[in-house]
N, C-alpha and C. Protein backbone atom coordinates (compact mmCIF):
# COMPACT_ATOMS: atom_id res chain seq x y z
N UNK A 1 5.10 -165.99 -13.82
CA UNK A 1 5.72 -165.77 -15.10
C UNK A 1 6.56 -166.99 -15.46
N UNK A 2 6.82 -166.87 -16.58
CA UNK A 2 7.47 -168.49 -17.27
C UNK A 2 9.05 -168.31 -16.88
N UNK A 3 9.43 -167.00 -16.83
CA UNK A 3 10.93 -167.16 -16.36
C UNK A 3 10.91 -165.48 -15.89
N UNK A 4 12.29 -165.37 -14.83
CA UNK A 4 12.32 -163.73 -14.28
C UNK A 4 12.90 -162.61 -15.13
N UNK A 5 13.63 -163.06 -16.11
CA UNK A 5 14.44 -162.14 -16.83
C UNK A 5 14.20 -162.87 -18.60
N UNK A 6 14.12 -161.73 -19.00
CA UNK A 6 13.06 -162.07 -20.68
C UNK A 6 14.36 -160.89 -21.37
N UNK A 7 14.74 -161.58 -22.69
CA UNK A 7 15.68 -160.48 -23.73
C UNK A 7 14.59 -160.67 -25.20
N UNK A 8 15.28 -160.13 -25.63
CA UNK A 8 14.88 -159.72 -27.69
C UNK A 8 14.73 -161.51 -27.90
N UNK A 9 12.84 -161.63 -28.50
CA UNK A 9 12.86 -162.70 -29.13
C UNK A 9 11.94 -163.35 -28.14
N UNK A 10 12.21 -163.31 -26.67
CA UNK A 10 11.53 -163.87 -25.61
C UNK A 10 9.78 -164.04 -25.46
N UNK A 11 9.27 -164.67 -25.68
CA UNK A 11 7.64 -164.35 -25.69
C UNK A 11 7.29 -164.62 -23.67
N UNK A 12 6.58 -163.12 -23.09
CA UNK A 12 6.68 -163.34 -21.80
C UNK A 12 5.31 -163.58 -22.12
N UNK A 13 5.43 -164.58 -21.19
CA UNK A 13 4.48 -165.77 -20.83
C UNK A 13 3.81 -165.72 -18.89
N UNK A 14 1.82 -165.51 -18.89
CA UNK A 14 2.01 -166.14 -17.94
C UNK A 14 1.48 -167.48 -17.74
N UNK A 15 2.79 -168.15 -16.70
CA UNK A 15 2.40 -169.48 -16.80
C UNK A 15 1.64 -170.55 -16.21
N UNK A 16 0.66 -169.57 -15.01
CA UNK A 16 -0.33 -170.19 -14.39
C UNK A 16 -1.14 -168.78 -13.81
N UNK A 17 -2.37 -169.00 -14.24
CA UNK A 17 -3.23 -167.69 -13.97
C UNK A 17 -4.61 -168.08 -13.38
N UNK A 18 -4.48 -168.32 -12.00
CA UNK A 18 -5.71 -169.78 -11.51
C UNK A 18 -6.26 -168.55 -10.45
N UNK A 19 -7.91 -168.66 -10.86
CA UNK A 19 -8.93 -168.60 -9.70
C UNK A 19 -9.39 -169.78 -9.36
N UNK A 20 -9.52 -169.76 -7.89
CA UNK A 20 -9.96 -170.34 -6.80
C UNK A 20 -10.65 -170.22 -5.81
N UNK A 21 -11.24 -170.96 -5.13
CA UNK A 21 -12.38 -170.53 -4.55
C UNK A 21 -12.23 -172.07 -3.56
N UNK A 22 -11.59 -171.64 -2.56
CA UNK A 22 -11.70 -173.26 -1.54
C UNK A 22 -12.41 -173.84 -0.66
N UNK A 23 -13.24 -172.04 -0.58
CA UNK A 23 -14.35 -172.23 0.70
C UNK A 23 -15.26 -173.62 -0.35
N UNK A 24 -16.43 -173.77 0.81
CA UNK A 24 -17.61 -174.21 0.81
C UNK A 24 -18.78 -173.91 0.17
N UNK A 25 -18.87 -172.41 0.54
CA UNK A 25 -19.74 -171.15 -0.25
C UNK A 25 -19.15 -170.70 -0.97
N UNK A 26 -20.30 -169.99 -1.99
CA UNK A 26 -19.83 -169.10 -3.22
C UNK A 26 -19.34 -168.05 -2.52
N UNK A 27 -18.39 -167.09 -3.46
CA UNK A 27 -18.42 -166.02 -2.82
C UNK A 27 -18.32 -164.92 -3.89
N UNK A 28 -18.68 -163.71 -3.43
CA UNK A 28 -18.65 -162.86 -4.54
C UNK A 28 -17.29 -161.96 -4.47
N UNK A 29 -16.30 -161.82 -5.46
CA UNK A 29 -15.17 -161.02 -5.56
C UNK A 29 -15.39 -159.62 -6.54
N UNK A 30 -13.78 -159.19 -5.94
CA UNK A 30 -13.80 -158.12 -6.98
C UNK A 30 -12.30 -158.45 -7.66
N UNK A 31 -11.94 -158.62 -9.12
CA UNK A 31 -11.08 -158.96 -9.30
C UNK A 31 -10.07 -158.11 -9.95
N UNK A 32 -8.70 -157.39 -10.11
CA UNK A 32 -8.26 -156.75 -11.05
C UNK A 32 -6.59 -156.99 -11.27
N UNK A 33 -6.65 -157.34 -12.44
CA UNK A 33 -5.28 -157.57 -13.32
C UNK A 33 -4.54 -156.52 -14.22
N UNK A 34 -3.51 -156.46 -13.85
CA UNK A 34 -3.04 -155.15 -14.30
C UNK A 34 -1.41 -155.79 -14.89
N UNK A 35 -0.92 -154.67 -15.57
CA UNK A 35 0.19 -154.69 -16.40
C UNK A 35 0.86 -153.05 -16.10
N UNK A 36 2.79 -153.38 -15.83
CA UNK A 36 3.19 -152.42 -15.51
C UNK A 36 4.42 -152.73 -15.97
N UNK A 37 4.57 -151.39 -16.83
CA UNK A 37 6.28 -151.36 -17.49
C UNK A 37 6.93 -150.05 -17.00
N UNK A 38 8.18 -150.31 -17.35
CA UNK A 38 9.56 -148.83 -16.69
C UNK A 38 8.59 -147.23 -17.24
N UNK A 39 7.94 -147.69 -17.99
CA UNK A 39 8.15 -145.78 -18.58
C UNK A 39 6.57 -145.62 -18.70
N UNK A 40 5.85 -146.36 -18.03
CA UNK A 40 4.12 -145.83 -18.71
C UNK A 40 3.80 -146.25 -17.04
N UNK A 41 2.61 -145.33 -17.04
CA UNK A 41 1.83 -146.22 -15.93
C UNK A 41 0.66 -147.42 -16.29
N UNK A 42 0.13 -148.13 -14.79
CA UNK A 42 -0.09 -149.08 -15.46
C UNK A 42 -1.28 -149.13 -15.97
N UNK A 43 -1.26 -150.60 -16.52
CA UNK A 43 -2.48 -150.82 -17.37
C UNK A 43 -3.22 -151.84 -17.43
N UNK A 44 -4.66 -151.67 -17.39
CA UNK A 44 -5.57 -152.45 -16.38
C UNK A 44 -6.18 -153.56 -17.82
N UNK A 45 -6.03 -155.04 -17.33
CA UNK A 45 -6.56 -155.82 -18.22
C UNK A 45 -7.84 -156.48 -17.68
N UNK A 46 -8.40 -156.27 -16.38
CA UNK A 46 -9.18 -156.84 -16.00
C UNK A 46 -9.49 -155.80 -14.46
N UNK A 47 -10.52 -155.34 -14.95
CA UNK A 47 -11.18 -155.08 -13.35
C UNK A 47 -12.80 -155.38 -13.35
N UNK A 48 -13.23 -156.49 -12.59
CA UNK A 48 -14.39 -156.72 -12.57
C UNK A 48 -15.09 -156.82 -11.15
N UNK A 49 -16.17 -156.89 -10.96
CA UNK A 49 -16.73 -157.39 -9.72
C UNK A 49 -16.89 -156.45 -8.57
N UNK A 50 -16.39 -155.26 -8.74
CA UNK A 50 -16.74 -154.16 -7.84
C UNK A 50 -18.40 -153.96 -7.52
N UNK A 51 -18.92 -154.35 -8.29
CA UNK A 51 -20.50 -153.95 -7.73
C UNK A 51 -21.09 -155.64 -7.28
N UNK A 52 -20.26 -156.65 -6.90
CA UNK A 52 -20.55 -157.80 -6.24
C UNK A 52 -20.63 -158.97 -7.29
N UNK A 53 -20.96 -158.56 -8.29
CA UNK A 53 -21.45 -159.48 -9.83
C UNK A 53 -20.18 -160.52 -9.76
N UNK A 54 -19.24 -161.03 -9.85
CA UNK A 54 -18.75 -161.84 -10.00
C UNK A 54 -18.32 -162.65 -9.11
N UNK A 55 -19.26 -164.10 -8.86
CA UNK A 55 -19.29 -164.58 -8.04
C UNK A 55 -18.22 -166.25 -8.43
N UNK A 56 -18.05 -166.48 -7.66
CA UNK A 56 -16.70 -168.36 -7.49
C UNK A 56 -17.81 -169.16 -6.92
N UNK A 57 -18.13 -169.86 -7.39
CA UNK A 57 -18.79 -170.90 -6.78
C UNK A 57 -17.79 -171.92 -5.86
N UNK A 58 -18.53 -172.61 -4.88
CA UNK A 58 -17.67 -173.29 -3.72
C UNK A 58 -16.96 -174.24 -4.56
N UNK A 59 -15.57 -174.10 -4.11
CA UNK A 59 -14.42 -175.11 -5.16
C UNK A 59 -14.53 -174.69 -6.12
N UNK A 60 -14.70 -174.15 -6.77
CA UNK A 60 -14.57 -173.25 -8.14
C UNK A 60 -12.45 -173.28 -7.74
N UNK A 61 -12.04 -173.87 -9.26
CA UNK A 61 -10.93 -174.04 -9.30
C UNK A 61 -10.04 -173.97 -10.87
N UNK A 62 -9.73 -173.36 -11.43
CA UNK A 62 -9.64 -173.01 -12.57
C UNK A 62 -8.35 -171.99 -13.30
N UNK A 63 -7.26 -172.78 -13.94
CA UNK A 63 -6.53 -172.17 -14.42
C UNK A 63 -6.42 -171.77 -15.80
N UNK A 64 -6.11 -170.36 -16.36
CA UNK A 64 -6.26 -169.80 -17.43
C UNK A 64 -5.21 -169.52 -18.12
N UNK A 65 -3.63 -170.43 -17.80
CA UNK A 65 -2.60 -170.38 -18.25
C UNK A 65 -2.08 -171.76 -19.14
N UNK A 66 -1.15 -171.64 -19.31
CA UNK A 66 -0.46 -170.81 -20.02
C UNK A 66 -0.87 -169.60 -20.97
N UNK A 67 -0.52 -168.21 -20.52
CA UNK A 67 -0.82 -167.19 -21.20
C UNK A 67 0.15 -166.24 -22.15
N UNK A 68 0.54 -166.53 -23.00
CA UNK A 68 1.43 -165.76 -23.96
C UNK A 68 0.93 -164.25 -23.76
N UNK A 69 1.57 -163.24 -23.76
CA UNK A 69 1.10 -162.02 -23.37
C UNK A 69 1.85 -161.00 -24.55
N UNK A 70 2.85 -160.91 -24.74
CA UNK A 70 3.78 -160.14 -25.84
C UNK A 70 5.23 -160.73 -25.93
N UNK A 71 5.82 -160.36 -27.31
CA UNK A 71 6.95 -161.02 -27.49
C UNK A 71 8.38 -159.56 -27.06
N UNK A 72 9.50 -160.09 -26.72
CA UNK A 72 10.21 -158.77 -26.52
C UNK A 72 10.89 -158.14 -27.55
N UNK A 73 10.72 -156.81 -27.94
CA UNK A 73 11.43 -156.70 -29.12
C UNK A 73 12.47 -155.61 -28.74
N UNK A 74 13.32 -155.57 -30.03
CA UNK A 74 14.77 -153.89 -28.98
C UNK A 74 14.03 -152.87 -28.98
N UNK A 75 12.85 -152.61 -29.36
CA UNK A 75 12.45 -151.25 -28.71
C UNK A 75 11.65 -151.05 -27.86
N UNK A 76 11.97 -151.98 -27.05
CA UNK A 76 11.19 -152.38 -25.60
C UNK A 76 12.07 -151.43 -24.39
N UNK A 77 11.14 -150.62 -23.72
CA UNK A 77 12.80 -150.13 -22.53
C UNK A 77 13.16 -151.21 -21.46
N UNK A 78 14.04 -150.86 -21.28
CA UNK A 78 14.75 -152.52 -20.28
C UNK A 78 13.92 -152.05 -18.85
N UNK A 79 14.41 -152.78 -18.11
CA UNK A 79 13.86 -152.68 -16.50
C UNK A 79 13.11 -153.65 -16.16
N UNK A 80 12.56 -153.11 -14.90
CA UNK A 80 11.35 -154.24 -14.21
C UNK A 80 9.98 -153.86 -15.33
N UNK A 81 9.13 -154.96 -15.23
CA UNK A 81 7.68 -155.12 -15.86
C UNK A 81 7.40 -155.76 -14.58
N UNK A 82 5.80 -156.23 -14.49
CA UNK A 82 5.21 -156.44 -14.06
C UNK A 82 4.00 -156.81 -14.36
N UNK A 83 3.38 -158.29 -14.06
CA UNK A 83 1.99 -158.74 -14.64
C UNK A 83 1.40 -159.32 -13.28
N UNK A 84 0.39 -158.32 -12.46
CA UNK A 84 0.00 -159.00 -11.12
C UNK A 84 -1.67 -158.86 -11.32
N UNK A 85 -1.98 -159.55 -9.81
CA UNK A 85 -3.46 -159.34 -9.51
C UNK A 85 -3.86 -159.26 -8.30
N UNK A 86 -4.96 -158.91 -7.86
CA UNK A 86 -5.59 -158.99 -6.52
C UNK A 86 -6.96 -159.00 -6.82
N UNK A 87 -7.37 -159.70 -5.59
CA UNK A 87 -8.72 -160.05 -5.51
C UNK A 87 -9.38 -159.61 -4.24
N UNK A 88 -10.34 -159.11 -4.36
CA UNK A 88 -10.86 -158.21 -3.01
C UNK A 88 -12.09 -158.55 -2.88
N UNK A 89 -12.65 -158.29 -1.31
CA UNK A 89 -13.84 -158.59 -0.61
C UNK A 89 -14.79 -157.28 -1.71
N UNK A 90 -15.74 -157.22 -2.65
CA UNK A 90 -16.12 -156.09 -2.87
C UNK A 90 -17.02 -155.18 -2.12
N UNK A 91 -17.42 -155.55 -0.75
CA UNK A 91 -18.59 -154.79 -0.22
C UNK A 91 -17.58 -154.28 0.87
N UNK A 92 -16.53 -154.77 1.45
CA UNK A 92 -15.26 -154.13 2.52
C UNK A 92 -14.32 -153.43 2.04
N UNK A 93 -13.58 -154.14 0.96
CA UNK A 93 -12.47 -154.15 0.24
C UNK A 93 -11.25 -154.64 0.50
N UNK A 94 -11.47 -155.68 1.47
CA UNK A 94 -10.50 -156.87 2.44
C UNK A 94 -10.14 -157.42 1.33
N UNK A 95 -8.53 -157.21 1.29
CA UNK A 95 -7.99 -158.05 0.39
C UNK A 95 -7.42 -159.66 0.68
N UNK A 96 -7.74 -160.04 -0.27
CA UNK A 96 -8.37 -161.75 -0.09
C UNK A 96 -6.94 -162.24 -0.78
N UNK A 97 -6.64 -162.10 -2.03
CA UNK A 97 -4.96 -162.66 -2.16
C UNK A 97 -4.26 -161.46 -3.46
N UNK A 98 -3.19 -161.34 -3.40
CA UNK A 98 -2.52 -160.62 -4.17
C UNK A 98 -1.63 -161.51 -4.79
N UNK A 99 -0.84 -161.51 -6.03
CA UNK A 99 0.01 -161.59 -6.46
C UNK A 99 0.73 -160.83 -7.56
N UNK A 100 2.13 -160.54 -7.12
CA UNK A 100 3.16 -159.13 -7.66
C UNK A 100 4.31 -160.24 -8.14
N UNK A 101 4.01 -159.92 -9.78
CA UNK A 101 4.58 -160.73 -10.19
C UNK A 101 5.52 -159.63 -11.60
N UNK A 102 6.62 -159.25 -10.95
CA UNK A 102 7.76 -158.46 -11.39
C UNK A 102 8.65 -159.29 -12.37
N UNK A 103 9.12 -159.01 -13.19
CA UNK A 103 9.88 -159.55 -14.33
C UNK A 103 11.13 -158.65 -14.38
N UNK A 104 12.31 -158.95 -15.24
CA UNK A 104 13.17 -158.15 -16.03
C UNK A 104 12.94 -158.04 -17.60
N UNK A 105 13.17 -157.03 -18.35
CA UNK A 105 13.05 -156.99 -19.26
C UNK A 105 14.68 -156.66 -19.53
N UNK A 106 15.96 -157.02 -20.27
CA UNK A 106 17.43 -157.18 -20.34
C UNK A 106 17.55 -156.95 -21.70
C-alpha cells in the first residue's frame, strides 16, 4: 500500500502489485486477491487458476502497480482494511507466497 494510515480525501493506492515467476519452468498457479473492510466480509477481486489454467512462464516478472483502488470519503467506517493476495500450488494447494497487506482507515 502507498501509505499505512489513509483519512477523508486520501486515494488508497496499491503501490506495487508484481507477479513473478523466478524459477526456470513455467508454472501453473492459482491466484486470489481479495479486499477486506471493518463491517462487510471480504471481497474477492481476483480468483483465478484453480483448475491449473493460469500459467507464469520461467522469469515471467511483471508489475501491475501503481493501483489507485478508491478514494476515502466520511462515510467510510474507520478501522483496519485490507488489500492482500496469495498464490497457490493449484493441484496441492501449497501455498507459494502470501501477502496481508492491512491499512488504517482514520
Amino acid at each position: 500500500m502507498s501509505k499505512a494510515n489513509y483519512v477523508n480525501g486520501d486515494t488508497v493506492t496499491a503501490q506495487i502489485l508484481r507477479l513473478a515467476n523466478p524459477a526456470t519452468i513455467s508454472v501453473a498457479i492459482e491466484i486470489k486477491v481479495w479486499f477486506e473492510a471493518p463491517t462487510s466480509p471480504p471481497i474477492t477481486f481476483v480468483n483465478l487458476g484453480a483448475d491449473g489454467s493460469v500459467v507464469l512462464s520461467a522469469g515471467f516478472n511483471q508489475d501491475f502497480g501503481p493501483r489507485a483502488l478508491f478514494q476515502i470519503t466520511p462515510a467510510m467506517p474507520r478501522g483496519p482494511y485490507a488489500f492482500s493476495c496469495r498464490i497457490i500450488e493449484p493441484v496441492t494447494g501449497e501455498l507459494l507466497t502470501e501477502e496481508l497487506n492491512v491499512f488504517m482507515v482514520q
